[in-house]
Protein backbone atom coordinates (compact mmCIF):
# COMPACT_ATOMS: atom_id res chain seq x y z
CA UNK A 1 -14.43 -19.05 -12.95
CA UNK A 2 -17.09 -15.67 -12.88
CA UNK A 3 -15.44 -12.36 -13.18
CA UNK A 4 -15.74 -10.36 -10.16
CA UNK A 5 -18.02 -7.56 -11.85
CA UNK A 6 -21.56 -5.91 -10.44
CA UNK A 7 -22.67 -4.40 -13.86
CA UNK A 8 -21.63 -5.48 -17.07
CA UNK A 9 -20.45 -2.33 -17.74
CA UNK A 10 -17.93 -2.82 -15.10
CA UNK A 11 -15.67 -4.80 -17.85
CA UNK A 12 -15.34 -1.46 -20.24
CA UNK A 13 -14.52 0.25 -17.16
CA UNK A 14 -12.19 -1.52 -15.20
CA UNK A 15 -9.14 -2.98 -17.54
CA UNK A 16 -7.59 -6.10 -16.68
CA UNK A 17 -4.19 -4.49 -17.24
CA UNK A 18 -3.29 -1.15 -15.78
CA UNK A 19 -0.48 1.34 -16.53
CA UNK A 20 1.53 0.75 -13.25
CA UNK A 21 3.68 3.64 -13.59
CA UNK A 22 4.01 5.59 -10.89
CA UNK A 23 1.11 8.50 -10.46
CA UNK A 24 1.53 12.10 -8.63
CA UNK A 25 -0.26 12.23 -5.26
CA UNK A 26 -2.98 15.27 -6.69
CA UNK A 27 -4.36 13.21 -9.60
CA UNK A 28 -6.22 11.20 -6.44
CA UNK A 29 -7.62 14.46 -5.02
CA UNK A 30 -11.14 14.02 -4.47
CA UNK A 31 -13.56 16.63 -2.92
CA UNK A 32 -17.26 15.83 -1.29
CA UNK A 33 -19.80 18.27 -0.18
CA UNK A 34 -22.93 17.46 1.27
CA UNK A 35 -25.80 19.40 3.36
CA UNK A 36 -26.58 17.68 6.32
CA UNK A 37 -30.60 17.29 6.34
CA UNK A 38 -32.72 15.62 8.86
CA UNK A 39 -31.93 11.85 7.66
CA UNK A 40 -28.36 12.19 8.36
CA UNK A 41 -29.12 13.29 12.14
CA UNK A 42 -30.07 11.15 15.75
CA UNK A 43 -32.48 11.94 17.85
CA UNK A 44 -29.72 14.33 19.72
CA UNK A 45 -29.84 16.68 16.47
CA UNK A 46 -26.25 15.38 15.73
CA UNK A 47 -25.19 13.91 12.57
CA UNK A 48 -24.79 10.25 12.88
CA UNK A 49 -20.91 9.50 13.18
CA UNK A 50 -21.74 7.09 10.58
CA UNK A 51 -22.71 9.61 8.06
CA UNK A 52 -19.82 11.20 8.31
CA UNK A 53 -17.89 7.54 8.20
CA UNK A 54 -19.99 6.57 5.27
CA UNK A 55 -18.70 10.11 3.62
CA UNK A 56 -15.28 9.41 4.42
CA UNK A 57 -15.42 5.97 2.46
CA UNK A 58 -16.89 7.19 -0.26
CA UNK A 59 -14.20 9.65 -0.68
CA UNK A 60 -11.50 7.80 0.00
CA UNK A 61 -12.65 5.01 -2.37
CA UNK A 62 -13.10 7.57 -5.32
CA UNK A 63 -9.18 8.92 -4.51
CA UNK A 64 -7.77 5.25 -4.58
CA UNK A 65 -10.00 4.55 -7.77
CA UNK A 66 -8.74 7.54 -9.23
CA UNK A 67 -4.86 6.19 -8.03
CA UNK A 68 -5.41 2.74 -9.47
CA UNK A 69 -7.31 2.56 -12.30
CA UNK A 70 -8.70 -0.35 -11.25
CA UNK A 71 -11.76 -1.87 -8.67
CA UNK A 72 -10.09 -0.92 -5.04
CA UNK A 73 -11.81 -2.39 -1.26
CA UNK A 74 -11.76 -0.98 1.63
CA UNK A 75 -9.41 -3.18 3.87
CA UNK A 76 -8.93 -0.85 6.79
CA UNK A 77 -9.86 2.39 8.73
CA UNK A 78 -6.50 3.14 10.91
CA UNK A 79 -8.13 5.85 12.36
CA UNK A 80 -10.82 8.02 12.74
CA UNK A 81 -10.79 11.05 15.23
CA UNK A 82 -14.06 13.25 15.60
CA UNK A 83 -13.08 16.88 16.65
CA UNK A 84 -16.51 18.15 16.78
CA UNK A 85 -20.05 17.71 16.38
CA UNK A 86 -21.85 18.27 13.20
CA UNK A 87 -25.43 19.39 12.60
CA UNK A 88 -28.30 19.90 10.81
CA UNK A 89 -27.28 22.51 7.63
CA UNK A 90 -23.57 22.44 7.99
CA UNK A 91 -22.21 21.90 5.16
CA UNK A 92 -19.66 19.01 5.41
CA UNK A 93 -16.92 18.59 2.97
CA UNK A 94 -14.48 15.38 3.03
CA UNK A 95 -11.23 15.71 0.96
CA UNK A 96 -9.23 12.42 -0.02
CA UNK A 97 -6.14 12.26 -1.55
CA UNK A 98 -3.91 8.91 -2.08
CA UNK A 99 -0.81 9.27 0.64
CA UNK A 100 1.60 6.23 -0.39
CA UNK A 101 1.08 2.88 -2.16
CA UNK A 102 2.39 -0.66 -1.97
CA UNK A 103 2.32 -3.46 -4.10
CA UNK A 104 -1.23 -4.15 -4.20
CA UNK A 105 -2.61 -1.89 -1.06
CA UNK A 106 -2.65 2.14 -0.87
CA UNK A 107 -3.37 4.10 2.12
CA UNK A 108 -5.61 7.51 1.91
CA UNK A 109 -5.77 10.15 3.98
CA UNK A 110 -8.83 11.93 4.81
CA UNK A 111 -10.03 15.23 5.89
CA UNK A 112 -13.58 16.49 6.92
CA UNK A 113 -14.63 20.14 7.59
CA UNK A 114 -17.71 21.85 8.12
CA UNK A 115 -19.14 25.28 6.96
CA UNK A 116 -21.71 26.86 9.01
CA UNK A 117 -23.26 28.76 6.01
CA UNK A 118 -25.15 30.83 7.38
CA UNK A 119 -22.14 32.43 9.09
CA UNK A 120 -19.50 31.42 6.87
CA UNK A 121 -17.39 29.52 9.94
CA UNK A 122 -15.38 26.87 8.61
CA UNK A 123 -13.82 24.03 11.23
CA UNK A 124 -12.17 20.37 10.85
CA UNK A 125 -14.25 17.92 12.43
CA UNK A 126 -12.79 14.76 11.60
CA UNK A 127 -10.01 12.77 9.93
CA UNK A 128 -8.41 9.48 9.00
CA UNK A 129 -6.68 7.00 7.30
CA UNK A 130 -7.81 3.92 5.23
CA UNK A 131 -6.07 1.09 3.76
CA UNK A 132 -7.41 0.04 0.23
CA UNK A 133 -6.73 -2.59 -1.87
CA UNK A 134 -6.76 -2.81 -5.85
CA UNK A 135 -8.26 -5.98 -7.38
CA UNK A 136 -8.50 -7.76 -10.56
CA UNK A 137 -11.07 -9.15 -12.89
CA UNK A 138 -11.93 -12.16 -10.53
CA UNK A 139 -11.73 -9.92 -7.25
CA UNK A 140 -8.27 -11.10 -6.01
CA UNK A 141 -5.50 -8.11 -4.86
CA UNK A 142 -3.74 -6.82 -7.81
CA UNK A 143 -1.09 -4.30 -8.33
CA UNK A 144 -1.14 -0.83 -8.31
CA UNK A 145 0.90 2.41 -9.08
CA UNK A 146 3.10 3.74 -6.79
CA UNK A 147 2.38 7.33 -5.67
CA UNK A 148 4.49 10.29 -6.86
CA UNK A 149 4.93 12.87 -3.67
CA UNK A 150 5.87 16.46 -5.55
CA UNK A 151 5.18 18.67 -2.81
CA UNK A 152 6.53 19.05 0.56
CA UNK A 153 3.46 18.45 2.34
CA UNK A 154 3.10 14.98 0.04
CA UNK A 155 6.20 13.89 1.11
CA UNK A 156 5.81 14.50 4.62
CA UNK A 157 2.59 12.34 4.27
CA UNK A 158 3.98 9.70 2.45
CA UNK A 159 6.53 9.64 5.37
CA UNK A 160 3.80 9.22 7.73
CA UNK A 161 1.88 6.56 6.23
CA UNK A 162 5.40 4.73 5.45
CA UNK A 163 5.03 4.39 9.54
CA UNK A 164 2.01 3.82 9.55
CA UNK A 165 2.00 1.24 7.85
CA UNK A 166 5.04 -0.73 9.59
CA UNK A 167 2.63 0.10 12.61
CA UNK A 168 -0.63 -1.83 10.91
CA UNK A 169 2.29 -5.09 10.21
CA UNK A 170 3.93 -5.15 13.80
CA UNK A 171 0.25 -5.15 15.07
CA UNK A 172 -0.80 -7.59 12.95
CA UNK A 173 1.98 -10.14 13.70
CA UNK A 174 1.34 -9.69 17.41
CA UNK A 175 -1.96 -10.35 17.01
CA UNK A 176 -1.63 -13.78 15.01
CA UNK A 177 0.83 -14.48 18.03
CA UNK A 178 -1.12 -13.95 20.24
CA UNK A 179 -3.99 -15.89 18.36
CA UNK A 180 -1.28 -18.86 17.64
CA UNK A 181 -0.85 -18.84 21.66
């Protein structure tokens, strides 16, 4: 069978077997910052809620990397809530940080703000949640660590995506239902 790589250096950089003890929340921190230029905007002078989506990813893939170890995929975006718009100059900056972890899937939450340089105003302007999942050599789910929560805040997060998550199965089950008939 081929091994699930894209590069060959994928196989000195992704191990087959990973230390699966558990890991503190902050090692997945991740920060993003980006200028928003003219390619990022529509013809409304916004930036494309895409971009910002595309950001968000990005981020939240690096933090569940970072978590696992190991090649993670994007199985699910819970959420995403735009605030406000974002335009040409701000500077946007997407934080990511791991919030719980299952057997083989992790959720991440994510947070975007903008600067206004010029000015110096700072404002959320979007969030969300995503649903990764870690996989082996051959690109099928494997296991990954389970998350440490050492602050207050963590642990109220972890909380949170703990219900999330037996949100995402209930709604998942009534959906095969319903699909069953």
């Amino acid at each position: 069978m081929d091994r699930f790589f894209r590069t060959r250096d994928d196989r000195e950089r992704f191990p087959d077997e990973v230390d699966l003890s558990p890991r503190p929340a902050s090692q997945s921190h991740t920060t993003i910052s980006v200028v928003m230029e003219i390619e990022h905007v529509n013809n409304a002078g916004y930036v494309h809620g895409g971009t910002i989506m595309r950001l968000v990813d990005t981020a939240a893939g690096i933090a569940a990397i970072k978590h696992a170890r190991r090649r993670v995929v994007t199985a699910a975006m819970d959420d995403m809530s735009f605030l406000s718009p974002v335009f040409i100059g701000d500077l946007v900056t997407v934080q990511s940080m791991v919030n719980e972890a299952h057997r083989t899937s992790m959720e991440v939450g994510v947070r975007v703000d903008v600067e206004t340089v010029l000015t110096g105003e700072h404002h959320r302007v979007a969030s969300a949640h995503l649903v990764f999942v870690g996989l082996d050599a051959e690109g099928r789910a494997a296991a990954v660590p389970p998350v440490l929560a050492e602050s207050d805040a963590e642990r109220r997060r972890q909380a949170q995506a703990r219900v999330r998550r037996e949100h995402r199965l209930v709604r998942k089950q009534a959906l095969d239902e319903a699909a069953r008939g």
